[in-house]
Protein backbone atom coordinates (compact mmCIF):
# COMPACT_ATOMS: atom_id res chain seq x y z
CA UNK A 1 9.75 -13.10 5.37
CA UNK A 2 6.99 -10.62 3.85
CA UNK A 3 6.73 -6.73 4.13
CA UNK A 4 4.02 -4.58 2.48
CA UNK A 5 2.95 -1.43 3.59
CA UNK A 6 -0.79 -0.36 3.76
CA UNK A 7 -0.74 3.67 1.92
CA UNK A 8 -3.79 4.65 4.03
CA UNK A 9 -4.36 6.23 7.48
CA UNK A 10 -4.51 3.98 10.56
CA UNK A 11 -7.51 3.15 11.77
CA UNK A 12 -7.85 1.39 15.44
CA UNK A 13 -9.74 -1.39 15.66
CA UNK A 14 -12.75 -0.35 17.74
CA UNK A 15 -14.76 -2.46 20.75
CA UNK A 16 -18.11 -3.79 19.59
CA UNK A 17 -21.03 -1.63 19.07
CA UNK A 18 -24.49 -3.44 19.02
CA UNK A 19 -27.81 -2.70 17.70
CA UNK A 20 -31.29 -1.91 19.28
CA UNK A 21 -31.52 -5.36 18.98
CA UNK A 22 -28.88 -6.62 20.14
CA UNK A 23 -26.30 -7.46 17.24
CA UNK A 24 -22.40 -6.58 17.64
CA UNK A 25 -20.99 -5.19 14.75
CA UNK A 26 -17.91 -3.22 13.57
CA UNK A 27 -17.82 0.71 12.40
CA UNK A 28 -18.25 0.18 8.10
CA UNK A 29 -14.98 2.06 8.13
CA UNK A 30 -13.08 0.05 10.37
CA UNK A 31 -14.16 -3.04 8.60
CA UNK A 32 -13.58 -1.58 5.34
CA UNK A 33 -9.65 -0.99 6.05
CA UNK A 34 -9.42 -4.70 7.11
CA UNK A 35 -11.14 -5.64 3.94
CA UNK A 36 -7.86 -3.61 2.51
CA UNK A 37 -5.58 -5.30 4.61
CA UNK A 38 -6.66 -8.61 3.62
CA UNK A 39 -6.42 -7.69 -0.10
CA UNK A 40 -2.61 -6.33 0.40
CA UNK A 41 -2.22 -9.36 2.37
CA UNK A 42 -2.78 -11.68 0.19
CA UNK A 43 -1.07 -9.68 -3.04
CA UNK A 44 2.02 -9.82 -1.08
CA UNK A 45 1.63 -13.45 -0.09
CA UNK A 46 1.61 -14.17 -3.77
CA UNK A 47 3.60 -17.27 -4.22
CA UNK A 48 4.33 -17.56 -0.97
CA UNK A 49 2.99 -20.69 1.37
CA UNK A 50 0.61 -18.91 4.57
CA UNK A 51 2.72 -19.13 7.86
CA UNK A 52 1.80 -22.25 9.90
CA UNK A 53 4.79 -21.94 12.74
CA UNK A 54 5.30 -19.30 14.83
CA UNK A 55 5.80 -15.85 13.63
CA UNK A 56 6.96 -12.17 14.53
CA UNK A 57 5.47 -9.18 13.24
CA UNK A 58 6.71 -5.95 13.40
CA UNK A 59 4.22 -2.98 12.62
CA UNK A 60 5.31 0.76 12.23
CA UNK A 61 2.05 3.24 12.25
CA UNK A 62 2.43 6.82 10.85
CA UNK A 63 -0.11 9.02 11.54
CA UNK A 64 -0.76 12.75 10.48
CA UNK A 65 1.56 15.21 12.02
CA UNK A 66 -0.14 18.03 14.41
CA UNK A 67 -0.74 21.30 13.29
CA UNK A 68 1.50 21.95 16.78
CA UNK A 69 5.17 20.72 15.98
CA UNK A 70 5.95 20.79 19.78
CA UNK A 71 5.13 16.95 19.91
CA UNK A 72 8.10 14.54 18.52
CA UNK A 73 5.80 11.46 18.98
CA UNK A 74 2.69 10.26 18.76
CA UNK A 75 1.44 9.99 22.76
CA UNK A 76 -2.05 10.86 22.46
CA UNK A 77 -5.37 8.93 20.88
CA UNK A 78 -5.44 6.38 19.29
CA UNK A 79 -3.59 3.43 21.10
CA UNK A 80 -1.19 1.26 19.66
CA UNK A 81 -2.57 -1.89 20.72
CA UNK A 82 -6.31 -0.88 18.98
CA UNK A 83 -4.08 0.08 15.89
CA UNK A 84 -2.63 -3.32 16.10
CA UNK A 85 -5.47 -5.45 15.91
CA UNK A 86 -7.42 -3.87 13.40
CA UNK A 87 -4.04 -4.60 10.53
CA UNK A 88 -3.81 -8.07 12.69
CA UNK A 89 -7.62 -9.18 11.97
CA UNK A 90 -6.40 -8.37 8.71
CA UNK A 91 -4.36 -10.01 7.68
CA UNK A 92 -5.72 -13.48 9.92
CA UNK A 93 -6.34 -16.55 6.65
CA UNK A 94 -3.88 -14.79 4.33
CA UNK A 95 -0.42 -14.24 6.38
CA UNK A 96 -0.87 -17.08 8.63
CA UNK A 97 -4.02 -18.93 9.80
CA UNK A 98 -4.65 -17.67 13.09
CA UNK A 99 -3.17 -14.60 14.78
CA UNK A 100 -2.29 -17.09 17.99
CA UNK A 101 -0.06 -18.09 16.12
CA UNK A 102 1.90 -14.56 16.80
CA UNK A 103 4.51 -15.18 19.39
CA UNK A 104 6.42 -11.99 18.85
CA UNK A 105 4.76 -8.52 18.61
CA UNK A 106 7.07 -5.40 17.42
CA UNK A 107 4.90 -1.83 17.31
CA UNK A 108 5.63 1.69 17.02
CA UNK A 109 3.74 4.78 16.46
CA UNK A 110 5.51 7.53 14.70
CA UNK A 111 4.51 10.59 12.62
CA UNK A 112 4.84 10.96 9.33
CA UNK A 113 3.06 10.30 5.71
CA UNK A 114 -0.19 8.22 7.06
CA UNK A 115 0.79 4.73 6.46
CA UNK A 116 1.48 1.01 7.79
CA UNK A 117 4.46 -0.96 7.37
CA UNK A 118 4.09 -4.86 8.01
CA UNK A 119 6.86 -7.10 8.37
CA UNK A 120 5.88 -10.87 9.58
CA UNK A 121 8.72 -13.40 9.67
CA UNK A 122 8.59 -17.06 10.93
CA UNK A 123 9.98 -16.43 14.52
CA UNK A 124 13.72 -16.82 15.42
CA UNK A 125 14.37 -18.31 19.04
CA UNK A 126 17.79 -16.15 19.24
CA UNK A 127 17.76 -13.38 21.50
């Protein structure tokens, strides 16, 4: 098993935006946070072999508290699943090869100090 925790804000993974000319590309920011990811990635794979099996990941997203306090959790903009692929693009050739490879998906969005925490584990069939 690995756990590291990106110290940054999440950023969603956003659709596709194209050009005049027709060319799909990703927001600079958005790609620069998986550019982080990848680096944390592979720091904490240090010494470790990349995940070839199946694997779980569990992924805990704290994001900046309101000004309001009248809201105990996060159930507004932006969605957990776009959250989730941006940190899973990520970390795709330095955790494990392919993110197919995933075969157990853990998420929740909390607030807090902005922040990921990553935990990937080869998967256990017990229930």
């Amino acid at each position: 098993m690995i756990s590291f925790n990106i110290d940054l804000a999440p950023k969603p993974k956003q659709s596709a935006r194209f050009t005049k000319r027709g060319f799909a590309f990703q927001p600079k920011e958005v790609k620069q946070y998986q550019e982080y990811i990848s680096v944390k990635a592979a720091e904490a794979m240090q010494g470790s072999k990349i995940f070839e099996g199946p694997i779980e990941v569990e992924l805990r997203f704290y994001l900046k508290e309101p000004k309001s306090k009248n809201m105990k959790y996060p159930l507004k903009r932006p969605d957990i699943d776009n959250l989730s692929k941006s940190v899973l693009d990520g970390m795709n050739g330095f955790v494990y090869n392919d993110d197919k490879q995933i075969i157990k998906l853990v998420l929740y969005k909390f607030y807090g100090e902005p922040r990921t925490e990553i935990k990937v584990k080869e998967f256990d069939e017990k229930f």
